[in-house]
N, C-alpha and C. Protein backbone atom coordinates (compact mmCIF):
# COMPACT_ATOMS: atom_id res chain seq x y z
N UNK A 1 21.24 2.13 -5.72
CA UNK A 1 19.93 1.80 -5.18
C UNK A 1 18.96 2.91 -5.55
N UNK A 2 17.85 2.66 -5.96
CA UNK A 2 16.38 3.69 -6.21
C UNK A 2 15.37 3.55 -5.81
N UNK A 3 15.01 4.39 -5.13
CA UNK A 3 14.32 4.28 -4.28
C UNK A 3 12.86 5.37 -4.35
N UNK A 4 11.51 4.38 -4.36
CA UNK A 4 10.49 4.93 -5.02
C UNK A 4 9.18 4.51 -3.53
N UNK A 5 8.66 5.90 -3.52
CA UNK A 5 7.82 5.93 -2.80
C UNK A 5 6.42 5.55 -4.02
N UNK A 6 5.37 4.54 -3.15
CA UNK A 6 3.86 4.83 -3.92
C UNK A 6 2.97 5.46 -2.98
N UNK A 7 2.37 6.30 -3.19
CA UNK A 7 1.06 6.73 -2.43
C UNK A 7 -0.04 6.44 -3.13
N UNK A 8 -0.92 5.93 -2.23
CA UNK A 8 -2.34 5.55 -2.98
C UNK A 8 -3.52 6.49 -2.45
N UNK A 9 -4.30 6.05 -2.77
CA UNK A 9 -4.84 7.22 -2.15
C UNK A 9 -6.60 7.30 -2.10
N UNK A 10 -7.12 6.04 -3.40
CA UNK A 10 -7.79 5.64 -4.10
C UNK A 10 -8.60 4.35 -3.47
N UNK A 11 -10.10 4.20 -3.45
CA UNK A 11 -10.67 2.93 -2.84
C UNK A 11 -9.80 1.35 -3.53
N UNK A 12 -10.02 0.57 -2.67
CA UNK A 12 -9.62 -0.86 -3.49
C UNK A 12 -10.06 -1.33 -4.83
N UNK A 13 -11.44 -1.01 -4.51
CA UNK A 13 -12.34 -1.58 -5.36
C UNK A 13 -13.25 -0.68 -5.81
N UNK A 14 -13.84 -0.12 -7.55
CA UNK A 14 -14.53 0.79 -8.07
C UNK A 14 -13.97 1.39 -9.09
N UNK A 15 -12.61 1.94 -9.20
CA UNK A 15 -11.61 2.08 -10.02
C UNK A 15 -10.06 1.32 -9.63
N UNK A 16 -9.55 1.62 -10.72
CA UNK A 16 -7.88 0.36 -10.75
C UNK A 16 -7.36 1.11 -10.55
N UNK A 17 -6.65 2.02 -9.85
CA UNK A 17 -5.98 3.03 -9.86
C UNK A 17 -5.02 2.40 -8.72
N UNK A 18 -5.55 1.72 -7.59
CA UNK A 18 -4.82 0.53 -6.35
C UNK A 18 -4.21 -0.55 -6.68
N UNK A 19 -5.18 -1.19 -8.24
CA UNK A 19 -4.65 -2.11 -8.03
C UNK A 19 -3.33 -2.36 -8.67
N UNK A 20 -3.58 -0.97 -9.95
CA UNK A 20 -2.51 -0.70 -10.99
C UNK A 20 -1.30 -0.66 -10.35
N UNK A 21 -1.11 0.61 -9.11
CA UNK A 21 -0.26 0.72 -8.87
C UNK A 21 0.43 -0.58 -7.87
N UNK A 22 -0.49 -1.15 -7.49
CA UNK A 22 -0.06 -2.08 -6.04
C UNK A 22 1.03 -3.56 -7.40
N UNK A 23 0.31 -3.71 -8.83
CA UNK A 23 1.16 -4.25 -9.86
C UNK A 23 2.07 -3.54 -9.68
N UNK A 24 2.59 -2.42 -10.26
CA UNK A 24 3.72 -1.79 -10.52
C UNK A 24 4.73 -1.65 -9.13
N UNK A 25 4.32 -1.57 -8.05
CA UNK A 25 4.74 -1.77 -6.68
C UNK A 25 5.65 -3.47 -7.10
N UNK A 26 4.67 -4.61 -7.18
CA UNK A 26 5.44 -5.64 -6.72
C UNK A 26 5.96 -5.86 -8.11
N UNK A 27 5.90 -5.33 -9.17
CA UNK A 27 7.23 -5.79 -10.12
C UNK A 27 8.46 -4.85 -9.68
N UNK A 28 7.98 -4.00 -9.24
CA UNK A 28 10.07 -2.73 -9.46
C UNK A 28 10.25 -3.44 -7.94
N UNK A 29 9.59 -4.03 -6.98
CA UNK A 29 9.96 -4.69 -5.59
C UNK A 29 11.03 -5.99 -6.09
N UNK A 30 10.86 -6.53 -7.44
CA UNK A 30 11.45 -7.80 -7.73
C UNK A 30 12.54 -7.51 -8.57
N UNK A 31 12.54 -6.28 -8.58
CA UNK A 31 14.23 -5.85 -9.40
C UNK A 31 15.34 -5.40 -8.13
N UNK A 32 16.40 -5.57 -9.26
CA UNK A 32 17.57 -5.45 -8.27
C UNK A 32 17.73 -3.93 -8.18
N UNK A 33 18.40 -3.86 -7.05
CA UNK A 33 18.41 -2.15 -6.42
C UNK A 33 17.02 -1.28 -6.88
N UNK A 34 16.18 -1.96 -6.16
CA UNK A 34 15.20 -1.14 -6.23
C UNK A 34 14.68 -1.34 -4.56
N UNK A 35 14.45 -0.10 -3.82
CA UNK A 35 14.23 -0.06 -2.85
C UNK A 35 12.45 0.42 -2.69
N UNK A 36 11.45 0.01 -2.05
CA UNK A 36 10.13 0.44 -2.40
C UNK A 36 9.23 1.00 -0.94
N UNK A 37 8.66 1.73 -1.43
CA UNK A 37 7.89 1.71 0.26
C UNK A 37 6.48 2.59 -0.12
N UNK A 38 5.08 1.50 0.39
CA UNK A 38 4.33 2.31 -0.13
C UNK A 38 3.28 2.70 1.19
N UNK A 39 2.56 3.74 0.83
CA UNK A 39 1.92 5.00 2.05
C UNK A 39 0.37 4.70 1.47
N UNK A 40 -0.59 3.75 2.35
CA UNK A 40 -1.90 4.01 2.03
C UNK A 40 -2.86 5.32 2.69
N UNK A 41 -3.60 6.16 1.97
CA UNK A 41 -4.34 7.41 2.53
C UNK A 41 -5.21 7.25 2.24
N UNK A 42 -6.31 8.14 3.10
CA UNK A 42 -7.68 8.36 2.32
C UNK A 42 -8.65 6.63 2.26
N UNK A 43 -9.06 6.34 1.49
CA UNK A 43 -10.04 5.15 1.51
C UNK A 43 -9.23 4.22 0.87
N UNK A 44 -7.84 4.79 0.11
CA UNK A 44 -6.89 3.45 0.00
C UNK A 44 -6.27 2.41 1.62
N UNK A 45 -6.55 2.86 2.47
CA UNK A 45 -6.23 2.49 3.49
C UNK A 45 -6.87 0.83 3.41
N UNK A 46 -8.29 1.01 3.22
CA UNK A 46 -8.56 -0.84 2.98
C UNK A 46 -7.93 -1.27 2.04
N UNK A 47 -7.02 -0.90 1.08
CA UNK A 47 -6.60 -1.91 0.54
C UNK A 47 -5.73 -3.08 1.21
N UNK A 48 -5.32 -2.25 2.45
CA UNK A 48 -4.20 -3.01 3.54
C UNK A 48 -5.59 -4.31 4.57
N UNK A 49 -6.72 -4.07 4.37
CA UNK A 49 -7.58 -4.71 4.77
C UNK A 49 -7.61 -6.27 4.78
N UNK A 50 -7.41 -7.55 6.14
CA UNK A 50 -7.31 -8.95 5.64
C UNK A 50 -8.80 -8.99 5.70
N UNK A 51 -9.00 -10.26 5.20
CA UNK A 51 -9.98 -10.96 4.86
C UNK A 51 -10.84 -10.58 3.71
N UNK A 52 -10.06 -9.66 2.89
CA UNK A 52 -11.29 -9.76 1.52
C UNK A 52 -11.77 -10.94 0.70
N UNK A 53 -13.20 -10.46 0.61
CA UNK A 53 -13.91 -11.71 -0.22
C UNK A 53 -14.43 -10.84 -1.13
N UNK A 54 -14.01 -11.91 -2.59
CA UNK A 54 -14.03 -10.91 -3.65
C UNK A 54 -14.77 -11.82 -4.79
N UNK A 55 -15.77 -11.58 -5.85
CA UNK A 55 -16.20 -12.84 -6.65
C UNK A 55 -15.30 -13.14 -7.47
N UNK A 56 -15.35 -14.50 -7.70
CA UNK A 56 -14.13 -15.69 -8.39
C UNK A 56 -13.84 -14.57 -9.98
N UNK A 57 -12.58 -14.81 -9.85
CA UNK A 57 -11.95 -14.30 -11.12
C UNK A 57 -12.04 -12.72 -10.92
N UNK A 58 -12.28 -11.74 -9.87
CA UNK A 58 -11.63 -10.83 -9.80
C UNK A 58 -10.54 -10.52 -9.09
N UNK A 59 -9.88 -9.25 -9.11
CA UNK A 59 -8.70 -9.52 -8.19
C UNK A 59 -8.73 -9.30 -6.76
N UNK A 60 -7.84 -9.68 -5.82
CA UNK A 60 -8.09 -9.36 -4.89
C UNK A 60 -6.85 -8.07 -4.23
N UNK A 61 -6.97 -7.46 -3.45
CA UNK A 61 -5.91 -6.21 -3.30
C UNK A 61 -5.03 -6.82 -2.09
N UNK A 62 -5.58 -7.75 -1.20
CA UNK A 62 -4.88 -8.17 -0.16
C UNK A 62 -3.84 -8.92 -0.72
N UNK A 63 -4.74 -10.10 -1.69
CA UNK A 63 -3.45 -10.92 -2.34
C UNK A 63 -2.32 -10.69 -3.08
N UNK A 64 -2.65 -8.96 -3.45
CA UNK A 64 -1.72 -8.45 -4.19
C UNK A 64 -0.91 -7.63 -3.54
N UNK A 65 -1.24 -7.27 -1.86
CA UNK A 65 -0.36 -6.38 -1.37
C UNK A 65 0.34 -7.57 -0.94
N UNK A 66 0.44 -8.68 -0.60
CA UNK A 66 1.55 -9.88 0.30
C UNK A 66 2.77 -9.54 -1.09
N UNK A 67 2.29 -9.53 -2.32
CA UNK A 67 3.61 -9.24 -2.91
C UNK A 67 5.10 -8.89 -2.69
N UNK A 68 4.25 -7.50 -3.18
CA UNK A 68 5.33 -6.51 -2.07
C UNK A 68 6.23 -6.76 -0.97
N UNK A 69 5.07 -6.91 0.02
CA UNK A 69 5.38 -7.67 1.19
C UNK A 69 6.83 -8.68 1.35
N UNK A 70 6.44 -9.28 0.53
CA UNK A 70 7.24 -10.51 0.36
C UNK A 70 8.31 -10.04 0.17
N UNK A 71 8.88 -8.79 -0.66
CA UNK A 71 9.61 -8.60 -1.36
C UNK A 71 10.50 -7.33 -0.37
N UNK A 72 9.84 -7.57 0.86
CA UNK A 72 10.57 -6.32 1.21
C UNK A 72 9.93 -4.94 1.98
N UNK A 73 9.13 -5.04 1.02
CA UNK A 73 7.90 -3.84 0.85
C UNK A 73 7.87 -3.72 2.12
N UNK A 74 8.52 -1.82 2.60
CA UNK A 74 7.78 -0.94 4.04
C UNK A 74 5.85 -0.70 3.61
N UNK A 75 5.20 -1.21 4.57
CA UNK A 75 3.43 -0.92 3.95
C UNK A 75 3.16 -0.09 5.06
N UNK A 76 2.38 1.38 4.97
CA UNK A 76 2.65 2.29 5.79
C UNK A 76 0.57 2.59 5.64
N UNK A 77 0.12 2.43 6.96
CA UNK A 77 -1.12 3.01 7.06
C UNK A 77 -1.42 3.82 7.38
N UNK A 78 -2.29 5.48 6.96
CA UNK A 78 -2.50 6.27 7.67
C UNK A 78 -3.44 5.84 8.49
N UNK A 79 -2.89 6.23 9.73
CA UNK A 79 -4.24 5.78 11.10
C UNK A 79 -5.07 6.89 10.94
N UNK A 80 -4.77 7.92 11.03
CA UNK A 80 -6.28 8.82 10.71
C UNK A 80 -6.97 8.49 10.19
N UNK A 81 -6.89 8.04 8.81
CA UNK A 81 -7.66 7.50 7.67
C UNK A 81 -8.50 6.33 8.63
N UNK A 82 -7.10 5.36 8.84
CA UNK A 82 -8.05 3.69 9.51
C UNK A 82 -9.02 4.19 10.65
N UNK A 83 -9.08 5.31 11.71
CA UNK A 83 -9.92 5.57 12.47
C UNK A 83 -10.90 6.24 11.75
N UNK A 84 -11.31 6.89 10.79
CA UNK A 84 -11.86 7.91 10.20
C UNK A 84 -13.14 6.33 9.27
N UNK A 85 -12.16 5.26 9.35
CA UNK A 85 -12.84 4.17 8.52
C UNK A 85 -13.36 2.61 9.14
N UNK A 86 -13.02 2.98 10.60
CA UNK A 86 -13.53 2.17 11.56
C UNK A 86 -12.64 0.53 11.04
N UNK A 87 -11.09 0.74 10.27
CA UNK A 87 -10.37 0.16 10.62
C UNK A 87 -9.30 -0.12 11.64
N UNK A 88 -9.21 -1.74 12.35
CA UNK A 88 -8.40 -1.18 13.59
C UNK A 88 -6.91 -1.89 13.50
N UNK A 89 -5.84 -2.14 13.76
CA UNK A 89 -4.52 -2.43 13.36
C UNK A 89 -4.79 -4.06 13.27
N UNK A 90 -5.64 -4.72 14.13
CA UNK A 90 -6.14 -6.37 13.97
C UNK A 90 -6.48 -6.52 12.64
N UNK A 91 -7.06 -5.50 12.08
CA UNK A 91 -7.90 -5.99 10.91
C UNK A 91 -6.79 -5.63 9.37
N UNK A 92 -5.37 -5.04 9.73
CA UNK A 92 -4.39 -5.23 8.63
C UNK A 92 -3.77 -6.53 8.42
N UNK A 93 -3.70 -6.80 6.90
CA UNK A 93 -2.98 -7.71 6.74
C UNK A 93 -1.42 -7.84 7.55
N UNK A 94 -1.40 -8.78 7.67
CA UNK A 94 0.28 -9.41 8.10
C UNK A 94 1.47 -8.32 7.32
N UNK A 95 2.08 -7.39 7.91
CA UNK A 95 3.58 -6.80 7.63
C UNK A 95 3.08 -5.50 6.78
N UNK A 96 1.57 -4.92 6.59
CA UNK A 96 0.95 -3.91 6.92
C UNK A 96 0.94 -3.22 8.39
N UNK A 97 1.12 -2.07 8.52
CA UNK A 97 1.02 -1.34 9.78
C UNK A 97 0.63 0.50 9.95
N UNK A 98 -0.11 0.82 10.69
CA UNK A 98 -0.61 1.78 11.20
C UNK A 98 0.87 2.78 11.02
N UNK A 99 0.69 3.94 10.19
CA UNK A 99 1.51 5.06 10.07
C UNK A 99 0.75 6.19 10.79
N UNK A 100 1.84 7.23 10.28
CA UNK A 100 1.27 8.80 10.72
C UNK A 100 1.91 9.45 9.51
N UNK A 101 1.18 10.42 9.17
CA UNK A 101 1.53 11.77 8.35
C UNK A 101 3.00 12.12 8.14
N UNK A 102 3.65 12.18 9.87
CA UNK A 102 4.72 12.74 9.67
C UNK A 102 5.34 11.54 9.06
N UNK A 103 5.58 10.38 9.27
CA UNK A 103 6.30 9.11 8.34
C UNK A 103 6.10 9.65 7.09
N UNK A 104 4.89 9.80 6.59
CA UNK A 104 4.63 9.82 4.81
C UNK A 104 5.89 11.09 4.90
N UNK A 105 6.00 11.93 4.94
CA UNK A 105 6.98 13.11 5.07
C UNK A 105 8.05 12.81 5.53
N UNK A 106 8.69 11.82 6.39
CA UNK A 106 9.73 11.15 5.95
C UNK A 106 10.02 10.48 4.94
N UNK A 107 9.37 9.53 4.36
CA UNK A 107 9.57 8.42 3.19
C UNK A 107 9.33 9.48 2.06
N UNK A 108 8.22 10.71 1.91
CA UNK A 108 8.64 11.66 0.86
C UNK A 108 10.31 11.97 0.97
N UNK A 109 10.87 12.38 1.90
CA UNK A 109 12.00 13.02 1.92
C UNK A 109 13.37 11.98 1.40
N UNK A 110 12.71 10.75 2.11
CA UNK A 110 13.71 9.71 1.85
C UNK A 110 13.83 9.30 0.23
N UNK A 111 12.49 9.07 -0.76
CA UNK A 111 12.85 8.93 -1.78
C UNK A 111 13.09 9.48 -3.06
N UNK A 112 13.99 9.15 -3.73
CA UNK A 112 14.26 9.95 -5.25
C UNK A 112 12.98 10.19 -5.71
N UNK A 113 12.16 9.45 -5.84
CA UNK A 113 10.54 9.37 -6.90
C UNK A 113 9.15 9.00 -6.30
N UNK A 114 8.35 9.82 -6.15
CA UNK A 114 7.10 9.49 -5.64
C UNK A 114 6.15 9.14 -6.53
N UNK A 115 5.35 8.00 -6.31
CA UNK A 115 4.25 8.30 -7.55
C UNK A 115 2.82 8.32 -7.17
N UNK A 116 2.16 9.11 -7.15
CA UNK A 116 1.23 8.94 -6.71
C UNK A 116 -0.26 8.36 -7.23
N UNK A 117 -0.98 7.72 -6.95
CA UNK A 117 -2.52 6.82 -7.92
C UNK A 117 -3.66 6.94 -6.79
């Protein structure tokens, strides 16, 4: 089993750096023995955000975090961040949830590979 932390860290929307990685998240989520768990910080925190409305034919980050999700995916929010951004745990998508610091420092410890975007 391998086991890969993502940290994001990066807005949803302005640069791809979320959405790149939130791809690379739900393909190694759909391989075998691959264990995944990703840590939103900083203004990546909306990417865990429901209800985005986004214009037709771009992507959306919510639709792309259920991936994951689907697949398994631990989705870890820093609440500092979500208070710091006047997000409140109602307003995460489904099987997204409110973290703390010290978690990210567990799931660092827990995995072989971090990557961070």
């Amino acid at each position: 089993m391998s086991r890969t932390l993502f940290i994001l860290q990066d807005a949803p929307y302005g640069t791809e750096r979320s959405y790149n990685a939130l791809r690379l998240a739900g393909a190694l989520s759909r391989r075998e023995g691959e264990e995944v768990r990703i840590f939103l910080i900083g203004d990546a925190a909306a990417c865990a955000k429901a209800g985005q409305k986004v214009p037709a034919g771009h992507y959306n980050l919510e639709v792309m975090i259920g991936s994951p999700l689907r697949h398994g995916v631990e989705v870890g929010v820093c609440g500092t961040c979500m208070d710091a951004r006047g997000l409140t745990d109602a307003e995460l998508v489904p099987g997204a949830r409110r973290s703390t610091l010290e978690e990210l420092t567990n799931w660092t410890q827990w995995s072989e590979r971090a990557l961070v975007f």
